[in-house]
Every structure is written in C-alpha cells, then in structure tokens.
N, C-alpha and C. Protein backbone atom coordinates (compact mmCIF):
# COMPACT_ATOMS: atom_id res chain seq x y z
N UNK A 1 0.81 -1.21 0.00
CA UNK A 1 0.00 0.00 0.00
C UNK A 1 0.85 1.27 0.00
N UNK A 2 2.36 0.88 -0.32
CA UNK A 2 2.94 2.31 0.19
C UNK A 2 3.10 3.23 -0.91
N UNK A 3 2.42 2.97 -2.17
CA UNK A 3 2.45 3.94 -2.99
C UNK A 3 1.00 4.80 -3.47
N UNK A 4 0.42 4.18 -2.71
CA UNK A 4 -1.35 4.60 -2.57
C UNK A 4 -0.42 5.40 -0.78
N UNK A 5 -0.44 5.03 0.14
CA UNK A 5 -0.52 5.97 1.25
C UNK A 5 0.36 7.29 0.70
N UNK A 6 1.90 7.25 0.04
CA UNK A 6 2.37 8.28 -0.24
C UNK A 6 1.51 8.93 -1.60
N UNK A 7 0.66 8.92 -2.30
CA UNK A 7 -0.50 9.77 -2.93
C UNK A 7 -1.53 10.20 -2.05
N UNK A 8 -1.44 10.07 -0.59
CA UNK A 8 -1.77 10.92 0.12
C UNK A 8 -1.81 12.24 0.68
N UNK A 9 -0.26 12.56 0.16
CA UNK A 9 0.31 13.37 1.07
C UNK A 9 0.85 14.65 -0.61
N UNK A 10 0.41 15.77 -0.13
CA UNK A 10 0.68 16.79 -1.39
C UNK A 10 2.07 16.63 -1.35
N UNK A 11 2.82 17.04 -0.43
CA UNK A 11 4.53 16.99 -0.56
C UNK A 11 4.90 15.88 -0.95
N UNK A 12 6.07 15.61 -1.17
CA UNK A 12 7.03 14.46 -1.30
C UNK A 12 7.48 14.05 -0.04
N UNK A 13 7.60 12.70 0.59
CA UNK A 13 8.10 12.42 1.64
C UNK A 13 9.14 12.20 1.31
N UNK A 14 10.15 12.33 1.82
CA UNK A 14 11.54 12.08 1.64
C UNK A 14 11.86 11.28 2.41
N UNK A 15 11.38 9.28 2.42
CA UNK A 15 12.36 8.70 3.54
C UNK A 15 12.35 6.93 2.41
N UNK A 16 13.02 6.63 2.85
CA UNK A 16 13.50 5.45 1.98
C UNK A 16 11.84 4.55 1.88
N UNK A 17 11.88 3.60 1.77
CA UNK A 17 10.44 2.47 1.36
C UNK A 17 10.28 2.19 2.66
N UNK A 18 11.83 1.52 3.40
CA UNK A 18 11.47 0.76 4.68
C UNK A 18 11.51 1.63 5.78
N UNK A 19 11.69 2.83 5.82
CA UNK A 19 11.39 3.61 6.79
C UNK A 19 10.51 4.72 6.68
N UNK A 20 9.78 4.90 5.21
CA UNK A 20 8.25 5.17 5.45
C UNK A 20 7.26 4.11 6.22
N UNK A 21 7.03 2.94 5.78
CA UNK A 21 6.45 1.95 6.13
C UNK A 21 6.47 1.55 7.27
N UNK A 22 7.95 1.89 7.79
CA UNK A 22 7.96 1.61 9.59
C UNK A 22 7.79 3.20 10.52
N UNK A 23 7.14 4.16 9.51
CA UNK A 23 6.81 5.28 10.25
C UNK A 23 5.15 5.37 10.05
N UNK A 24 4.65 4.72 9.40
CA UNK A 24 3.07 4.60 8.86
C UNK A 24 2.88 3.52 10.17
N UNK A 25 3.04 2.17 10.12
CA UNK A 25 2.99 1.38 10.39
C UNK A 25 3.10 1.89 12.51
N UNK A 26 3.85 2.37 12.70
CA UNK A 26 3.93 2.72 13.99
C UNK A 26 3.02 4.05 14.53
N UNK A 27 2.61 5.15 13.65
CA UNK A 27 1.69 6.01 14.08
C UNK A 27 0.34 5.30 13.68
N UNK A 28 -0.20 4.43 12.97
CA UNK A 28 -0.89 3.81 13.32
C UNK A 28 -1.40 3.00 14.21
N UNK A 29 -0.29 2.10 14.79
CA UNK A 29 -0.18 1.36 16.17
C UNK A 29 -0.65 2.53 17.28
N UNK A 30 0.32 3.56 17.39
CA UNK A 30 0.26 4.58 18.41
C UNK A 30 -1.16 4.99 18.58
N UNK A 31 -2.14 5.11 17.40
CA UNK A 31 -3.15 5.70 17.10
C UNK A 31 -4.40 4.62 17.68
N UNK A 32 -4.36 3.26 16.87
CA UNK A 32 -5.39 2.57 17.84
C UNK A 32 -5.23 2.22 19.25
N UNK A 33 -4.08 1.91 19.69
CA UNK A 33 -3.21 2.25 20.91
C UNK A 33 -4.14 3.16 21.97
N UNK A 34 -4.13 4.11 21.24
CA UNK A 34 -4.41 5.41 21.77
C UNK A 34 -6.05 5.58 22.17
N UNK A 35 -6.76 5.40 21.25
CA UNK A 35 -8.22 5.07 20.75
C UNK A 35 -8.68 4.28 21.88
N UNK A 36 -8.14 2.92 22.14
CA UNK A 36 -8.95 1.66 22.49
C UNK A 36 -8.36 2.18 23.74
N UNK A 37 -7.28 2.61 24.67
CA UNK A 37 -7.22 2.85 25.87
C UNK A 37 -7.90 3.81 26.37
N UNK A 38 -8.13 4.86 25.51
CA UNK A 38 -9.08 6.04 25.77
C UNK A 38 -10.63 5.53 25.95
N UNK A 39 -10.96 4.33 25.19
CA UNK A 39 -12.25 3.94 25.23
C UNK A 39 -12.51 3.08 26.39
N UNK A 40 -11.27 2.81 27.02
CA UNK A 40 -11.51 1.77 28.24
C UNK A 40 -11.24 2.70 29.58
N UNK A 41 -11.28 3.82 29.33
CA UNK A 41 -11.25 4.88 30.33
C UNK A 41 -9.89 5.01 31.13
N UNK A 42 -8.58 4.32 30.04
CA UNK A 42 -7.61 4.51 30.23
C UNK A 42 -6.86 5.64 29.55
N UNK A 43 -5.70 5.50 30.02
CA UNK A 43 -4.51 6.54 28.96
C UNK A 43 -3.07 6.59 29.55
N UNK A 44 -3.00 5.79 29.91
CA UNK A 44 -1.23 5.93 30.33
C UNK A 44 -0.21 6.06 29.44
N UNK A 45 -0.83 5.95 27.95
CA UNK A 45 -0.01 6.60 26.83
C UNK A 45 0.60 8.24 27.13
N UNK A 46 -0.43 9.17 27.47
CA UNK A 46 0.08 10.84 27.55
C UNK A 46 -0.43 11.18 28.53
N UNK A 47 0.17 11.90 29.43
CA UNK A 47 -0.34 12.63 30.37
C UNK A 47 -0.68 14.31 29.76
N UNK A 48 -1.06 14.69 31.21
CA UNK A 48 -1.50 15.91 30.64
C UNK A 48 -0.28 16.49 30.98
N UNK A 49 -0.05 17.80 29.88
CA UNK A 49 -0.86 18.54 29.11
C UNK A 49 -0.60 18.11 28.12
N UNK A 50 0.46 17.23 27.71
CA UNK A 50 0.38 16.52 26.17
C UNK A 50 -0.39 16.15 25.74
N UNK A 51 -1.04 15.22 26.47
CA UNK A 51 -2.81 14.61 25.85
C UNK A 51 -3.28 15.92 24.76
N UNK A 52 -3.57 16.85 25.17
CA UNK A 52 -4.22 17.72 24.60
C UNK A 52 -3.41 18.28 23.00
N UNK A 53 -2.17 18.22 23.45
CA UNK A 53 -1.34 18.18 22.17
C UNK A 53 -1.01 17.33 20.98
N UNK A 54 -1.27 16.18 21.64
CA UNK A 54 -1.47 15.06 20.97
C UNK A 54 -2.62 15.17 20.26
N UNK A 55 -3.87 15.75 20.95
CA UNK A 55 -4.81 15.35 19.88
C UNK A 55 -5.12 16.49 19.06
N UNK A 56 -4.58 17.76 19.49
CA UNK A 56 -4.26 18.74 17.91
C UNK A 56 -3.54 18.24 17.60
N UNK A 57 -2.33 17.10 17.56
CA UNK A 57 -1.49 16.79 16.29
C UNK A 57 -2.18 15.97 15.52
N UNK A 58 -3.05 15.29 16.14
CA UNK A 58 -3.58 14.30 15.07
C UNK A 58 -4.68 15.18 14.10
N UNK A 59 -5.08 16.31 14.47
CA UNK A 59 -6.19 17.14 13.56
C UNK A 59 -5.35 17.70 12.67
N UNK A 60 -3.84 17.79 12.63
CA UNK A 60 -3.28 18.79 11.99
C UNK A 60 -3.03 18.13 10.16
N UNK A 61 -3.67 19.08 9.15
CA UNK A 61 -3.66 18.07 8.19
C UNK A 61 -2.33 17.71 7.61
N UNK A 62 -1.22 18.38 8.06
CA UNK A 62 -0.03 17.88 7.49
C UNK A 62 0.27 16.39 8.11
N UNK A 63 -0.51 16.28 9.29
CA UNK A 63 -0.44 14.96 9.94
C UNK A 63 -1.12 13.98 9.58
N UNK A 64 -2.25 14.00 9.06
CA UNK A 64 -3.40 13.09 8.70
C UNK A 64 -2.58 11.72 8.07
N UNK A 65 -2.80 10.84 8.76
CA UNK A 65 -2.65 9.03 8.35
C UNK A 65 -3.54 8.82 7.70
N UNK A 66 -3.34 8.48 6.29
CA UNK A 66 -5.36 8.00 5.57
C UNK A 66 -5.70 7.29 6.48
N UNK A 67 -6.93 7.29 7.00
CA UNK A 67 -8.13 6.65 7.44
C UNK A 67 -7.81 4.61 6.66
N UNK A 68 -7.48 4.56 5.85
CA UNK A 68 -8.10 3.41 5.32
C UNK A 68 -6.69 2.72 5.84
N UNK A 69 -5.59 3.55 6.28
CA UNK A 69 -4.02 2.44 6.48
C UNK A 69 -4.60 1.99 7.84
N UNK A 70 -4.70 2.74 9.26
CA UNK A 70 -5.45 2.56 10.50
C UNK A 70 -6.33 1.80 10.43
N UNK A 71 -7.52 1.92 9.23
CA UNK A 71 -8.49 0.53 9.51
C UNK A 71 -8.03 -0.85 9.03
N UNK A 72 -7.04 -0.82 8.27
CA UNK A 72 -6.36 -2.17 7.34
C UNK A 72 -5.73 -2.79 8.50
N UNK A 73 -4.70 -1.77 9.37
CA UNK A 73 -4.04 -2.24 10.29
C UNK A 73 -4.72 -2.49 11.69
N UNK A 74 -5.94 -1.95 12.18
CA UNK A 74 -6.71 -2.42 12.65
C UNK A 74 -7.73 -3.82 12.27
N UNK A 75 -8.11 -3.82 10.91
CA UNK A 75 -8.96 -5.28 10.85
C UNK A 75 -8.51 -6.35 10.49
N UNK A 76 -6.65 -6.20 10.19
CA UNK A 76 -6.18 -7.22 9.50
C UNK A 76 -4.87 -7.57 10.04
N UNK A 77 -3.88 -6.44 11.18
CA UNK A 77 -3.04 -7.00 11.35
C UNK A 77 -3.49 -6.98 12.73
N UNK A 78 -4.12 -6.17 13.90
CA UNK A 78 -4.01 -5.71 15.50
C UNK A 78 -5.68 -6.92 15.38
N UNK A 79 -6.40 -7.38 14.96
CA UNK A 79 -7.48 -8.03 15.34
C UNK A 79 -8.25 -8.63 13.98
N UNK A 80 -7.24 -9.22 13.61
CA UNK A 80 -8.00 -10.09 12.27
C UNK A 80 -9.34 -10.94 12.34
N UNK A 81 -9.54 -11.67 14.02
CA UNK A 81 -10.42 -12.41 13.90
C UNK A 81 -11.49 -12.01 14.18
N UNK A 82 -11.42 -10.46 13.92
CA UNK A 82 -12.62 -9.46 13.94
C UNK A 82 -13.35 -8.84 12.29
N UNK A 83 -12.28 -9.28 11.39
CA UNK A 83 -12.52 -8.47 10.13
C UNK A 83 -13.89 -9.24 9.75
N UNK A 84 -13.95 -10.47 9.79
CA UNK A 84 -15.45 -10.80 8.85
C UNK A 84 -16.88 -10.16 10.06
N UNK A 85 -16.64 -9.63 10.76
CA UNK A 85 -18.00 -8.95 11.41
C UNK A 85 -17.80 -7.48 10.93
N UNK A 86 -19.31 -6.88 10.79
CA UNK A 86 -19.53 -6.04 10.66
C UNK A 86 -19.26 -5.11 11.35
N UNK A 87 -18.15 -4.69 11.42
CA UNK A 87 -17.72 -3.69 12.63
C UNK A 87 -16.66 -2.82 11.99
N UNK A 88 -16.38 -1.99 10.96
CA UNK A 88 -16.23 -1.46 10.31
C UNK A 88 -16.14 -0.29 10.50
N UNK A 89 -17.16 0.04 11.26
CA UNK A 89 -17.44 1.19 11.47
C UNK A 89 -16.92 1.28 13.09
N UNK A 90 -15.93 0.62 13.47
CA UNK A 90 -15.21 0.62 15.05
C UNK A 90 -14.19 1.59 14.90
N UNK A 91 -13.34 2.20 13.91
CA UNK A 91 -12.34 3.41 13.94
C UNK A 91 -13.62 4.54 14.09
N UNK A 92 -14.25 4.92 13.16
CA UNK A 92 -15.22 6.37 13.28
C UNK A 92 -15.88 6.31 14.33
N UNK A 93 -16.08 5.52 15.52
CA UNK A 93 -16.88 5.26 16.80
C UNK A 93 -15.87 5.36 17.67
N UNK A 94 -14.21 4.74 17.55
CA UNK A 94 -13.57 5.27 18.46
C UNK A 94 -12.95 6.92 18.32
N UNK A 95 -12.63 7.20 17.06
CA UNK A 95 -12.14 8.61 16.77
C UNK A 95 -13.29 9.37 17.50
N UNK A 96 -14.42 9.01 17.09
CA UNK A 96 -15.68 10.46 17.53
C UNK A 96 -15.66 10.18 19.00
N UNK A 97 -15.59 9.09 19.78
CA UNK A 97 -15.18 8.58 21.15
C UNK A 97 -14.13 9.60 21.71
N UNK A 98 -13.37 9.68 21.26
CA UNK A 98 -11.52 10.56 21.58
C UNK A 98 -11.84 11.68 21.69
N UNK A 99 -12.12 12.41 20.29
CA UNK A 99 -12.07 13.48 19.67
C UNK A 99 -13.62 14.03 20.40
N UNK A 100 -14.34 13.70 20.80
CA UNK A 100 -15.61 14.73 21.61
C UNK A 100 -15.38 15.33 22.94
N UNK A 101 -14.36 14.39 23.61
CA UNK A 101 -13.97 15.16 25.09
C UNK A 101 -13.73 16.53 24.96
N UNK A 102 -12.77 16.87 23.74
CA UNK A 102 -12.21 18.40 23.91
C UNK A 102 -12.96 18.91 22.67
N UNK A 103 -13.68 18.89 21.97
CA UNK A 103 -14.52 19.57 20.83
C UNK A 103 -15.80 19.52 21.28
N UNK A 104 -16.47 20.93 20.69
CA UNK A 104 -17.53 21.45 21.41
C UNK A 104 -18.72 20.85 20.17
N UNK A 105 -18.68 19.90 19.76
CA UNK A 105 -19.25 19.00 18.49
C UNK A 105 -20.35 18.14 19.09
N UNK A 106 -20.99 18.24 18.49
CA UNK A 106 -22.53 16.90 18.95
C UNK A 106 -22.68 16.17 17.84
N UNK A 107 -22.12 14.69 18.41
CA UNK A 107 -22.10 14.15 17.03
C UNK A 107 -23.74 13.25 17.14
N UNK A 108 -23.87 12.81 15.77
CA UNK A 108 -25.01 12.33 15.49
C UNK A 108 -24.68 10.79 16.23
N UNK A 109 -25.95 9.82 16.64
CA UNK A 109 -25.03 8.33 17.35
C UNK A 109 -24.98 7.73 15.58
N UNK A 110 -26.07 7.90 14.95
CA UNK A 110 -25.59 6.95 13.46
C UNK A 110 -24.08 8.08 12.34
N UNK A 111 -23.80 7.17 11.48
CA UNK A 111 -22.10 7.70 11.14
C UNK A 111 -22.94 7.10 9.73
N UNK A 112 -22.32 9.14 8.67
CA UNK A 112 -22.83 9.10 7.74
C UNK A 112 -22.47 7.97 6.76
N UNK A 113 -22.64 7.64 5.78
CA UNK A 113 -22.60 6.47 4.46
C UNK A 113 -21.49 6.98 3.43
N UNK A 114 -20.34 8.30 3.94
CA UNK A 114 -19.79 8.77 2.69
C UNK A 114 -18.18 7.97 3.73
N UNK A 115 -17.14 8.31 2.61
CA UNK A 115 -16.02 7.63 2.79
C UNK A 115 -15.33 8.65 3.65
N UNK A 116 -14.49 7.98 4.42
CA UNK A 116 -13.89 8.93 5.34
C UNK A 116 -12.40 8.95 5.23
N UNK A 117 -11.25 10.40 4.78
CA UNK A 117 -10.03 10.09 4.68
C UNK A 117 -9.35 10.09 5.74
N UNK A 118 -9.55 10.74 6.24
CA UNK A 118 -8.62 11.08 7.60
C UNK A 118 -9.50 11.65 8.91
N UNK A 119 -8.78 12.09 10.14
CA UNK A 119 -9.79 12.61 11.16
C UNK A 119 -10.08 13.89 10.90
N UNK A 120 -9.48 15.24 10.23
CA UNK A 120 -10.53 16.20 9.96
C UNK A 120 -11.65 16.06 8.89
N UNK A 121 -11.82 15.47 7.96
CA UNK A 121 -12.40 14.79 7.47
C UNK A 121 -13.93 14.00 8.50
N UNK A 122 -13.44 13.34 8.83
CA UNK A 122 -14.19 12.47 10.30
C UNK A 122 -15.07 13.80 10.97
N UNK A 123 -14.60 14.60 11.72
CA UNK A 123 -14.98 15.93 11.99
C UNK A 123 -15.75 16.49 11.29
N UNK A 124 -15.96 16.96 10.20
CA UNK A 124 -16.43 17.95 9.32
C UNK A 124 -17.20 17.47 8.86
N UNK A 125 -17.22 16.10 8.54
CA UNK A 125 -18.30 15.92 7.47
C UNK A 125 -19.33 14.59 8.10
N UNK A 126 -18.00 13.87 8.96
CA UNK A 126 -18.40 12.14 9.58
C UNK A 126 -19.33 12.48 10.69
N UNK A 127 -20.41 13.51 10.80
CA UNK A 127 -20.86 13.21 12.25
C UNK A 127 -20.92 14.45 12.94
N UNK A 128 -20.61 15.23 12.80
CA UNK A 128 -20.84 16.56 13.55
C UNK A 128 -21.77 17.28 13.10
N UNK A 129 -22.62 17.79 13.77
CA UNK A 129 -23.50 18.63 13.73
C UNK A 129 -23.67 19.66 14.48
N UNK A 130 -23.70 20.93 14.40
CA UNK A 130 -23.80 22.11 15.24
C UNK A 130 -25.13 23.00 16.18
C-alpha cells in the first residue's frame, strides 16, 4: 500500500520504502493504541498537558494518516479475527469517542454512508453537527 498511502500526502516524503512503512505502520499502532485505551477509560499513553497536544497533532492536516491504512491495520493485522464482522465502522466510533472530550461537536449516534479520509475529514463531514 505504500504507494497509494504516499499519494496521500501533497509533498514528497523524503524517507526510503522501509522507513516510510515503519513510520506509517507505527503512528498507526500509536493511534489505535491510543483510541482503544481512551475507550476503556484509560490513557497511560500521555499525560497531561500533552494529551491535549497530541490530539491537535492528530487534527493537523499535514499529519493526517489515511483513514483506510489505520483501519487495514486495525482489521487485518491488531485483530484479524474481527474483520469478517460487521464492525467497520469501530475506527469512526472510536475517533468520535476521543475526539468529543475536547470539541464542542454533537455528534449524530448513526455515522454518515460517505467515505472517510482522515480525522478532519471524520470531523467535518463524519458526524458533527452544530
């Protein structure tokens, strides 16, 4: 996938094959990581005040991970014997999970039918309503 994830990104990344892939591959980890401890009313990943920094880095669009590398690596490498259920929709339920503590957003409980690239994306269009 690493020539579909780098047509993600307007710039040029400048890092060899195997150390894009082991920089995708690990902010993804970090990211459901992050997600599923937050959803278990944990977080010993960041304390504060980083927490909060952390999650403007992940809004920041020079930062954006496509959406579809996080769910690949979520349904196929971190919990494969989850991919044939319908649960698909478990990244946009944990992101809107994360991302509502500090955004003043009311999300809808159903998650619209359009494709989602990244988390501002998710934000703007996946679920918020004002």
């Amino acid at each position: 996938m690493e020539e579909s994830i780098r047509g993600c990104y307007a710039e040029t990344i400048d890092l060899a094959s195997d150390r894009f892939v082991k920089m995708i591959l690990v902010d993804a980890c970090f990211i459901i990581e992050l997600f599923f401890q937050f959803s278990l009313g944990m977080n010993p990943l960041i304390v504060e005040p980083r927490a909060a920094a952390v999650m403007l880095d992940l809004l920041l669009l020079e930062n954006q991970l496509p959406f579809f590398v996080i769910e690949k690596v979520l349904h196929q490498l971190a919990f494969p014997s989850l991919s044939g259920f319908s649960n698909y929709d478990a990244l946009p339920k944990l992101s809107i999970k994360y991302f509502r503590t500090s955004y003043e957003f009311q999300f809808r409980d159903d998650l619209p039918n359009v494709e989602i690239d990244h988390f501002t994306r998710l934000l703007s269009r996946g679920g918020a309503r004002t």
